[in-house]
N, C-alpha and C. Protein backbone atom coordinates (compact mmCIF):
# COMPACT_ATOMS: atom_id res chain seq x y z
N UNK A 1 -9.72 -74.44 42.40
CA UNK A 1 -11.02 -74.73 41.82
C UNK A 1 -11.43 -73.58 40.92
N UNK A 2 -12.05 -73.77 39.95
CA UNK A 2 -12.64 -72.77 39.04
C UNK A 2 -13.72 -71.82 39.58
N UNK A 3 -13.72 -70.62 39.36
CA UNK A 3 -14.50 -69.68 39.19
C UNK A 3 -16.09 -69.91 39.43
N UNK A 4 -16.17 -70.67 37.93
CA UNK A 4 -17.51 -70.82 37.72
C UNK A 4 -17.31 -72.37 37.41
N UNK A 5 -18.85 -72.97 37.67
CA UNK A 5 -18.88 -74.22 37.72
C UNK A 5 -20.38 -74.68 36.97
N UNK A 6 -20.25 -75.93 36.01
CA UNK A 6 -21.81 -76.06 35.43
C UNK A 6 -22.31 -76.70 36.65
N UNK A 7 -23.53 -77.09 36.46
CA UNK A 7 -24.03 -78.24 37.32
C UNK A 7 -23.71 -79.27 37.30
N UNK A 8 -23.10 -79.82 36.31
CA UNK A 8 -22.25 -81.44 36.38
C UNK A 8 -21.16 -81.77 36.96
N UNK A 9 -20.61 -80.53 37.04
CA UNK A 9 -18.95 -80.38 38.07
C UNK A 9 -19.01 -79.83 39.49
N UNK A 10 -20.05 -78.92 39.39
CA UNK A 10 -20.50 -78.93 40.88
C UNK A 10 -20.30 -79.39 41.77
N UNK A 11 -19.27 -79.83 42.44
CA UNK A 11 -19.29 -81.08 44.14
C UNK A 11 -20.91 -80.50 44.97
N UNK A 12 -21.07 -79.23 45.13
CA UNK A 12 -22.06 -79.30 46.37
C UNK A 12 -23.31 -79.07 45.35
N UNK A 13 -23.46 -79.12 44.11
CA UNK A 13 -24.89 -79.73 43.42
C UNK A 13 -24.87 -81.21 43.26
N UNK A 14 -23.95 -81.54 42.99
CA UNK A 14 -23.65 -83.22 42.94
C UNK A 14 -24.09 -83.98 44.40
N UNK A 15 -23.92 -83.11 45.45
CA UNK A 15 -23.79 -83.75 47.08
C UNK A 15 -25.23 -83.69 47.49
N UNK A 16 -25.63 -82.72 47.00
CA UNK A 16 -27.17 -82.12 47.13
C UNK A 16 -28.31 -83.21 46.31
N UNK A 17 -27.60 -83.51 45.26
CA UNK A 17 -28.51 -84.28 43.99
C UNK A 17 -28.30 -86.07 45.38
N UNK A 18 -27.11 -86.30 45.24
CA UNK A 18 -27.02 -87.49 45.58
C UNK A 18 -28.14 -87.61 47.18
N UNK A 19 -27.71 -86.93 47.41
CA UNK A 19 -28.88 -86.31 49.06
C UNK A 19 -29.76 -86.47 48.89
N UNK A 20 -30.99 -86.07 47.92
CA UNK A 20 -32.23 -86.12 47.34
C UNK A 20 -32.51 -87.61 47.37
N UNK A 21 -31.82 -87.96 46.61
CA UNK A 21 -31.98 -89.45 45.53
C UNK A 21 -31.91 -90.28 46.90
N UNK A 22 -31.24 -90.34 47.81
CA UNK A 22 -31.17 -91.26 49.31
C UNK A 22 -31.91 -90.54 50.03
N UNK A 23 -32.70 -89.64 50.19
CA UNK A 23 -33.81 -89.32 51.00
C UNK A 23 -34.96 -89.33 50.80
N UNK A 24 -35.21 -89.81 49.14
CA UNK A 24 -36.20 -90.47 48.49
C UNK A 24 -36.67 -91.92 48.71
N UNK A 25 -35.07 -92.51 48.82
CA UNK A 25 -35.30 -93.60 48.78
C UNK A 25 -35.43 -94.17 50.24
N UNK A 26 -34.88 -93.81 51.30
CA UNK A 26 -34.76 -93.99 52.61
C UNK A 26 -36.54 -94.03 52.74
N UNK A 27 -37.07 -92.55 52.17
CA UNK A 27 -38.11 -92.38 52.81
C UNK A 27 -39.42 -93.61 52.39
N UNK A 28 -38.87 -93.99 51.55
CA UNK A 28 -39.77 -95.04 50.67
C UNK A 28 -39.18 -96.40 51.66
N UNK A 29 -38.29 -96.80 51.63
CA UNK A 29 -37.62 -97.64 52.63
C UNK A 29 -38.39 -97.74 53.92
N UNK A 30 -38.59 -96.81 54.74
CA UNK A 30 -39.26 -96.76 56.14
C UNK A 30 -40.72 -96.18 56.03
N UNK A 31 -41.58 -95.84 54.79
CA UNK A 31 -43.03 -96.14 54.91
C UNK A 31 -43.58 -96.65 55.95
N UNK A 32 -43.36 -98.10 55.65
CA UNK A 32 -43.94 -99.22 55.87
C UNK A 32 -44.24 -98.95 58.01
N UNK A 33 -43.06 -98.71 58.43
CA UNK A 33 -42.15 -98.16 60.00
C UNK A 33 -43.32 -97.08 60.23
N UNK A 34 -44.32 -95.92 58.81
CA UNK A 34 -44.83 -94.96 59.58
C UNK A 34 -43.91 -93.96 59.75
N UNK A 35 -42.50 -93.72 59.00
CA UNK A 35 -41.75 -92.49 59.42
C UNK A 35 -41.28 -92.20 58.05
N UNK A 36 -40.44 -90.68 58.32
CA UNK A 36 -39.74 -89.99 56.56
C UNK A 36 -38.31 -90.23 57.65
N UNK A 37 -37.99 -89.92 56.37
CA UNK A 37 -36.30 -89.80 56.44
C UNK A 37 -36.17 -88.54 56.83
N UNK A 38 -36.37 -87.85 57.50
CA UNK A 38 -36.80 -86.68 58.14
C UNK A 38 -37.12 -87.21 59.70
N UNK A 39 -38.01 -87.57 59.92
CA UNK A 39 -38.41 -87.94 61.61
C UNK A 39 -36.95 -89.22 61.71
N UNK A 40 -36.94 -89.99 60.91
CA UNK A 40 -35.32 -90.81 61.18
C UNK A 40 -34.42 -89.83 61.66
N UNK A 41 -34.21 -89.10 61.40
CA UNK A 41 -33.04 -88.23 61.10
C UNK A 41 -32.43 -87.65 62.57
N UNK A 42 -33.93 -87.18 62.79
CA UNK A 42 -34.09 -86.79 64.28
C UNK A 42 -33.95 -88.03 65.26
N UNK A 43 -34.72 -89.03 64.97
CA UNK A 43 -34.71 -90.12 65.90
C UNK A 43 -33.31 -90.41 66.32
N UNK A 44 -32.98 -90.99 64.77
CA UNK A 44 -30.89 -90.65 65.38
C UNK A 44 -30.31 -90.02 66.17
N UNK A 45 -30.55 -88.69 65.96
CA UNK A 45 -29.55 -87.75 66.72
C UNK A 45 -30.06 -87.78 68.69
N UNK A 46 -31.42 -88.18 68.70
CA UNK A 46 -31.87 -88.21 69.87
C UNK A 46 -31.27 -89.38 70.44
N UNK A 47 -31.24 -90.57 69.82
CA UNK A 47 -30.59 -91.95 70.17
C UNK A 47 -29.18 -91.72 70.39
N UNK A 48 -28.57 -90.79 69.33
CA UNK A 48 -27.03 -91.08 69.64
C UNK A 48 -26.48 -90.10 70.77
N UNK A 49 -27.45 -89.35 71.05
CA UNK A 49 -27.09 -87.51 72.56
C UNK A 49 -26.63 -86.75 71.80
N UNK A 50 -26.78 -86.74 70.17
CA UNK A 50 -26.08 -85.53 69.43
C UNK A 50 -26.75 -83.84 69.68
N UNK A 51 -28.08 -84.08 70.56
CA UNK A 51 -28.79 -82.88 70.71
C UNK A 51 -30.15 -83.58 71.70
N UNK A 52 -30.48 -82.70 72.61
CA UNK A 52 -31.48 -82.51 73.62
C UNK A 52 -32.31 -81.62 73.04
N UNK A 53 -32.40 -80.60 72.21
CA UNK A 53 -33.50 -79.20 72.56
C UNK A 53 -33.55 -78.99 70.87
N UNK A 54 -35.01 -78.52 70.81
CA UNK A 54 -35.00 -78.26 69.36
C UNK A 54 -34.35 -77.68 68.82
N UNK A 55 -33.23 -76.36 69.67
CA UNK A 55 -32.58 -75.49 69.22
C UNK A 55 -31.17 -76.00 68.44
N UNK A 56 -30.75 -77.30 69.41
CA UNK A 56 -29.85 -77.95 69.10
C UNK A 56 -29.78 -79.05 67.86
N UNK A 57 -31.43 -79.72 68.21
CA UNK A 57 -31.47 -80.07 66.42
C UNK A 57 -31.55 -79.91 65.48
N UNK A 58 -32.34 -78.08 65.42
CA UNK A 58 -31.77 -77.01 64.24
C UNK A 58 -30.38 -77.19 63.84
N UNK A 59 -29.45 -77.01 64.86
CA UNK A 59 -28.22 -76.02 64.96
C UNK A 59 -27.26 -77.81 64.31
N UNK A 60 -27.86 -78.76 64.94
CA UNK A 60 -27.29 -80.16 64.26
C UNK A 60 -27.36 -79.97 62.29
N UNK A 61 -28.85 -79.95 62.44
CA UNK A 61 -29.07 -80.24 61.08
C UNK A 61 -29.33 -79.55 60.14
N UNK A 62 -28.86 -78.10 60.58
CA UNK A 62 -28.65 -76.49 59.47
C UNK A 62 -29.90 -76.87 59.19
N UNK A 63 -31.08 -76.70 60.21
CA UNK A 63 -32.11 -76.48 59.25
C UNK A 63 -33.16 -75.11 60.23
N UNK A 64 -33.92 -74.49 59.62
CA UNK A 64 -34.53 -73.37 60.09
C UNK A 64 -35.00 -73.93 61.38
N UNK A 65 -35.30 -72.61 62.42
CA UNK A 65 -36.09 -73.36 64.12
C UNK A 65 -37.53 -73.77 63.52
N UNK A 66 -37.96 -72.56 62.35
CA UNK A 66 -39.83 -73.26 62.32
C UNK A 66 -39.84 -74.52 61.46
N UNK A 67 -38.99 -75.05 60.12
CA UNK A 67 -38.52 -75.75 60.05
C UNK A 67 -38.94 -77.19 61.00
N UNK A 68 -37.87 -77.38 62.15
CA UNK A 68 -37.79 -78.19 62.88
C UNK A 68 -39.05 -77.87 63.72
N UNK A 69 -39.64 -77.03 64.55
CA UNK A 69 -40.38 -77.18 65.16
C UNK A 69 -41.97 -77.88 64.58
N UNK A 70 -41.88 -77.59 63.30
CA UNK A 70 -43.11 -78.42 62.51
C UNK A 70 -43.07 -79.73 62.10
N UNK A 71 -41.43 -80.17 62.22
CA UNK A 71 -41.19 -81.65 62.13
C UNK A 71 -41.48 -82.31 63.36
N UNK A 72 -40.82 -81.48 64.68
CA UNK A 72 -41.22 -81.96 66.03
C UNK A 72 -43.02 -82.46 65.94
N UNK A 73 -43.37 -81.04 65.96
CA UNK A 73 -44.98 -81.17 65.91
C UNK A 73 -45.29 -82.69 65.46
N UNK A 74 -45.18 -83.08 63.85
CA UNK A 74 -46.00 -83.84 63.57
C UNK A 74 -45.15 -85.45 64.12
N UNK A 75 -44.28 -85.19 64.71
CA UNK A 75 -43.43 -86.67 65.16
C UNK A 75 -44.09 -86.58 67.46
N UNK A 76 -44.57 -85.53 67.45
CA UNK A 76 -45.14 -85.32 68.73
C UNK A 76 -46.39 -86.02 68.91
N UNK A 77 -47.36 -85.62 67.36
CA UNK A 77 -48.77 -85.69 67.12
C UNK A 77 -48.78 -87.39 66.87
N UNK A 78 -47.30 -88.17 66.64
CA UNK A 78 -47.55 -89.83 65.69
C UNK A 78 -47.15 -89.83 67.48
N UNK A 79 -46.85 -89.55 67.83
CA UNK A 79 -46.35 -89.88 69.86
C UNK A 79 -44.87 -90.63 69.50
N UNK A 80 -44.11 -90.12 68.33
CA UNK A 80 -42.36 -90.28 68.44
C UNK A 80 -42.25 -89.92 69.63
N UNK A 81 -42.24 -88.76 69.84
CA UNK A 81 -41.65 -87.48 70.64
C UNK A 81 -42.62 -86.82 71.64
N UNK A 82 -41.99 -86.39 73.08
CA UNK A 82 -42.48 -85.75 74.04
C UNK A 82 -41.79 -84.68 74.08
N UNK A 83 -42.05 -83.45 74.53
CA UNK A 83 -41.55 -82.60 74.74
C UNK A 83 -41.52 -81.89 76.45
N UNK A 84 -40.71 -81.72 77.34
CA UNK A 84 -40.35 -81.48 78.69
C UNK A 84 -39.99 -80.27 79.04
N UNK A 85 -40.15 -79.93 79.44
CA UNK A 85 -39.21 -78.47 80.43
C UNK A 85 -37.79 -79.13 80.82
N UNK A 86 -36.79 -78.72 80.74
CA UNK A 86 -36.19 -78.34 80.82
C UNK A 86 -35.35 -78.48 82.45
N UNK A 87 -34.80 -79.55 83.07
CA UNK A 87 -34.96 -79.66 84.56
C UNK A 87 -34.58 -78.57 85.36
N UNK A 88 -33.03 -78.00 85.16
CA UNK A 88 -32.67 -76.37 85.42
C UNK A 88 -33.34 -75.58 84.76
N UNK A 89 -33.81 -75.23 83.82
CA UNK A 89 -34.06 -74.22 83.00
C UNK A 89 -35.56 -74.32 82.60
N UNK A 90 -36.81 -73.65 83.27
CA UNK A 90 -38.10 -74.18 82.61
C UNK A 90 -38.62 -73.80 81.54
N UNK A 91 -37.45 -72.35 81.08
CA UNK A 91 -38.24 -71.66 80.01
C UNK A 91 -37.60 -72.45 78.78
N UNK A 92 -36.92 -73.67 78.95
CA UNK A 92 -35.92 -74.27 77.89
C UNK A 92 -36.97 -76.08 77.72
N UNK A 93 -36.95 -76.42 76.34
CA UNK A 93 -37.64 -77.68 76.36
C UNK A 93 -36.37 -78.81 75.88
N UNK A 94 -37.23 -79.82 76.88
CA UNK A 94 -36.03 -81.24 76.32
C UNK A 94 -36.90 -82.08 75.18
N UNK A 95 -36.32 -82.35 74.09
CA UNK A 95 -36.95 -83.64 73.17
C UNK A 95 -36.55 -84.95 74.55
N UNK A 96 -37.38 -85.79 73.98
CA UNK A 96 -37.49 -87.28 74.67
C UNK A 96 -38.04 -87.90 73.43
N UNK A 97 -37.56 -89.22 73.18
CA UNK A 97 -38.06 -90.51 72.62
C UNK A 97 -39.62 -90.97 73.68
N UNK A 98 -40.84 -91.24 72.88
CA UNK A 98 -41.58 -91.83 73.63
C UNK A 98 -41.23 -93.26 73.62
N UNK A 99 -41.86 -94.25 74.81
CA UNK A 99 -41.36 -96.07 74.47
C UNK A 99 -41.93 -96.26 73.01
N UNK A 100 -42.91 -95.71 72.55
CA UNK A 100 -43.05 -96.03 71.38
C UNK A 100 -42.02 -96.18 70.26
N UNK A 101 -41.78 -95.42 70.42
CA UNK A 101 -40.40 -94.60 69.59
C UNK A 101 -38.99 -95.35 70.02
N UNK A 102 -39.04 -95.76 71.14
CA UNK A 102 -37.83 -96.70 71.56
C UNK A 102 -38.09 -97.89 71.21
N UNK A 103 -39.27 -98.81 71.23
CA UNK A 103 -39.55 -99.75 70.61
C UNK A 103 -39.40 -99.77 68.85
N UNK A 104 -39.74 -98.69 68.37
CA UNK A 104 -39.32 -98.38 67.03
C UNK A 104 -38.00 -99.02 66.18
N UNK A 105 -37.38 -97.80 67.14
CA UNK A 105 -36.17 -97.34 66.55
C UNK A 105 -35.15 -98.44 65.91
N UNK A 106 -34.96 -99.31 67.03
CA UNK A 106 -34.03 -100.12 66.39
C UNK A 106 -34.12 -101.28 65.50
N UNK A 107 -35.64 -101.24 64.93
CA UNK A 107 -35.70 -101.42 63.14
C UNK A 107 -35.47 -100.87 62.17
N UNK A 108 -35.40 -99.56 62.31
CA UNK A 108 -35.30 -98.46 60.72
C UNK A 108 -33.50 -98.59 60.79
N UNK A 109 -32.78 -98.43 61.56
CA UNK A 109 -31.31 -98.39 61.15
C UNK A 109 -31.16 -99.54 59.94
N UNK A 110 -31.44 -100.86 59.99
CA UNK A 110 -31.51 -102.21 58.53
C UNK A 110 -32.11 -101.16 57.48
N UNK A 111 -33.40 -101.23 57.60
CA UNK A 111 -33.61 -100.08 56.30
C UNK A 111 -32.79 -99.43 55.63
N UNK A 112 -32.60 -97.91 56.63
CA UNK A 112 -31.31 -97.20 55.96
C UNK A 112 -30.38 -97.76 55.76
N UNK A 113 -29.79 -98.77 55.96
CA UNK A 113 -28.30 -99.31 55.39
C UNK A 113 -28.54 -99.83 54.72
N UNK A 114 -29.92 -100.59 54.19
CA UNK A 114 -29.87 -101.52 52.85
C UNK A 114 -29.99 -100.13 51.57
N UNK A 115 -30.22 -99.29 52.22
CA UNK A 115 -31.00 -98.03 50.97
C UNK A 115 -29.15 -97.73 50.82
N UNK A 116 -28.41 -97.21 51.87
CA UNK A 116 -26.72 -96.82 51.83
C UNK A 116 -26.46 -97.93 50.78
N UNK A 117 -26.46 -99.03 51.48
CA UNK A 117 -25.73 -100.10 50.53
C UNK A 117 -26.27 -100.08 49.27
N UNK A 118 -27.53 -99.91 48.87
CA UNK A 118 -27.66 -99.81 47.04
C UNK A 118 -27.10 -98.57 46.71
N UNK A 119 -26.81 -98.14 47.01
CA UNK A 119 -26.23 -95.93 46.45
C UNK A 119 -24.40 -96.89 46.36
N UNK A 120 -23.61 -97.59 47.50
CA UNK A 120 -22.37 -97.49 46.72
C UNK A 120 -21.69 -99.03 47.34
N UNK A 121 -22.80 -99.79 47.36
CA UNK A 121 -22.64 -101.45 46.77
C UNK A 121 -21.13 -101.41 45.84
N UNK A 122 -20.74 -100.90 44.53
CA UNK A 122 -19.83 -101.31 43.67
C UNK A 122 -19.13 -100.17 43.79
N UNK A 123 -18.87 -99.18 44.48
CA UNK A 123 -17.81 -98.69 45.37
C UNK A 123 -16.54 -99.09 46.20
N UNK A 124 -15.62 -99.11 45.40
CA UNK A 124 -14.35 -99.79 46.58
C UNK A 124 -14.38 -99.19 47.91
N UNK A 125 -14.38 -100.10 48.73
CA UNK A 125 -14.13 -99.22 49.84
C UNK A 125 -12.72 -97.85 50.34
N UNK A 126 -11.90 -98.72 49.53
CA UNK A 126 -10.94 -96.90 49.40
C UNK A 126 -11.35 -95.99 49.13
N UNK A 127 -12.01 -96.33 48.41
CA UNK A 127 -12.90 -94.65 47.40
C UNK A 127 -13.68 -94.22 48.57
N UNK A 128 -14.20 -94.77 49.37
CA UNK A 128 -15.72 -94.59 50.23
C UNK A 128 -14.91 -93.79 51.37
N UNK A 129 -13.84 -94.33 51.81
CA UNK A 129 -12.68 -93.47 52.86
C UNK A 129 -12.77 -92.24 52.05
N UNK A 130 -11.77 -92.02 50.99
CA UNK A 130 -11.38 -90.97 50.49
C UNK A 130 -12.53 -90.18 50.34
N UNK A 131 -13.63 -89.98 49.91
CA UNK A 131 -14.90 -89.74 49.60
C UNK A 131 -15.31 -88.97 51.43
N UNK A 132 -15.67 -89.93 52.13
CA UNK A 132 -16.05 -89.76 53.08
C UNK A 132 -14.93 -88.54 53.94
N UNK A 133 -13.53 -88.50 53.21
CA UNK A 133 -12.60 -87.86 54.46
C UNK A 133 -13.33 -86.26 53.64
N UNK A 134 -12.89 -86.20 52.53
CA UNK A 134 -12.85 -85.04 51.32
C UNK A 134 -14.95 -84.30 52.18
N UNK A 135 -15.24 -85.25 51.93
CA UNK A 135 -16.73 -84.74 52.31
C UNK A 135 -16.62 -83.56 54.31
N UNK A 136 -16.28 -84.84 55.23
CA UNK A 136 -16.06 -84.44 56.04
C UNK A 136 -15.21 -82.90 56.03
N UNK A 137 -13.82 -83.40 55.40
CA UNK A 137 -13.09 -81.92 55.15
C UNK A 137 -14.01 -80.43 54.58
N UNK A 138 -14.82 -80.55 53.90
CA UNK A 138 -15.41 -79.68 53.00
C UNK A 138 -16.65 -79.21 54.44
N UNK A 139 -17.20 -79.99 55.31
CA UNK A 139 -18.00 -79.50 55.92
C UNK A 139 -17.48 -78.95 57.28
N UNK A 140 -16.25 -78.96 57.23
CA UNK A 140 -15.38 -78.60 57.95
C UNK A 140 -14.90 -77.19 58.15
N UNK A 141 -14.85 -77.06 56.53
CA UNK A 141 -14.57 -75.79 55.87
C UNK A 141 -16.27 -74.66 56.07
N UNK A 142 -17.18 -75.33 55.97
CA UNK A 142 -18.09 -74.85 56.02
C UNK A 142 -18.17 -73.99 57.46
N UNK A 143 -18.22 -75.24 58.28
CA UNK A 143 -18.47 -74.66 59.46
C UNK A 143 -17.37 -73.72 60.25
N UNK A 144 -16.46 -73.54 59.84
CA UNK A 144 -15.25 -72.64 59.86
C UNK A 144 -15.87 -71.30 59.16
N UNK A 145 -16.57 -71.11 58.20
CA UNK A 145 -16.54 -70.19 57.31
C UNK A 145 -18.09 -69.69 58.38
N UNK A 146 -18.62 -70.49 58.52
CA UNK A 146 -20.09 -69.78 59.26
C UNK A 146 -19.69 -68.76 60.14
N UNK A 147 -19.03 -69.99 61.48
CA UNK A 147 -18.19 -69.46 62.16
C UNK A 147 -17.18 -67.66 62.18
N UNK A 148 -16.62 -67.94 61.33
CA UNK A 148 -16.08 -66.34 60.73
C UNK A 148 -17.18 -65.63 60.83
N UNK A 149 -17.91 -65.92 59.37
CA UNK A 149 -19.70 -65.35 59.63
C UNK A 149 -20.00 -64.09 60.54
N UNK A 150 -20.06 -65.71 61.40
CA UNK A 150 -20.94 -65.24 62.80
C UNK A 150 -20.01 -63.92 63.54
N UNK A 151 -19.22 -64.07 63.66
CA UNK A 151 -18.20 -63.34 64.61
C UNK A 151 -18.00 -62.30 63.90
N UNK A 152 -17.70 -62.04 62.46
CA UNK A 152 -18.15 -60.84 62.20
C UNK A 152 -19.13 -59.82 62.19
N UNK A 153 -20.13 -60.65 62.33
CA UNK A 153 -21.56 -59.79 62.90
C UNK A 153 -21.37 -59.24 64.36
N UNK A 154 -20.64 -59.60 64.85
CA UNK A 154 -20.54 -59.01 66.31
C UNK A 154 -21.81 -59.89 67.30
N UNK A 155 -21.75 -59.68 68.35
CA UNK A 155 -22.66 -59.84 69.71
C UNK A 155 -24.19 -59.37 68.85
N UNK A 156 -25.40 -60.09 68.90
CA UNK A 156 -26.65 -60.05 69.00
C UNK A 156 -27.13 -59.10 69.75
């Protein structure tokens, strides 16, 4: 890969741009639901066990702890989300889905896939594999490289 790159050749300004443009539209998509493509995001990962603790839905979704803890907040304040102690651990909190939020949920997934399906509708699906492996690979690489990162900093 080259050196230097404009913004049109860019893969991770291109990945970033395309990101925007479907989190615009998602979020316009689920209005109506009362949520952003942001509180979705979370709802997911709580639905699928990808993360229990805010620390973990940071650490899911590379995004800052105050970050997430101000998304918690205002998905706490609509009553998405409860927040628990921790059953071993009290100084540690669990996210929970409220029934609200379970009654929710399994309408916004149609949404987001009709918003997916307009972004690559006239996409072969080979391309969408290849696309999807190359993407995966690259965040792969990422998290390998953090990883290094981290371990070069030594112990906290």
């Amino acid at each position: 890969m080259k050196k230097t790159l404009s913004l049109d050749d860019s893969p991770g300004f291109l990945v970033g741009q395309l990101a925007s443009y479907m989190r615009l539209q998602v979020d316009r998509a689920l209005a109506a639901e009362g949520v952003t493509s942001a509180q979705w995001t979370v709802l997911w990962i709580l639905n699928a066990g990808r993360a229990t603790t805010p620390a973990e839905i940071s650490a899911y979704l590379s995004m800052d702890s105050g970050a997430v803890t101000r998304l918690l907040d205002r998905m706490v304040a609509k009553n998405l989300l409860v927040r628990k102690p921790h059953e071993k651990d009290r100084r540690r909190i669990v996210i929970e889905m409220t029934p609200q939020a379970r009654e929710l949920y399994p309408r916004l997934p149609a949404h987001v896939a009709e918003v997916v399906q307009h972004f690559f509708h006239d996409i072969p699906s080979e391309d969408l594999l290849v696309f999807k492996r190359v993407l995966l690979r690259a965040i792969s690489n990422g998290e390998r490289q953090q990883e290094d990162a981290t371990q070069a900093l030594g112990p906290s």
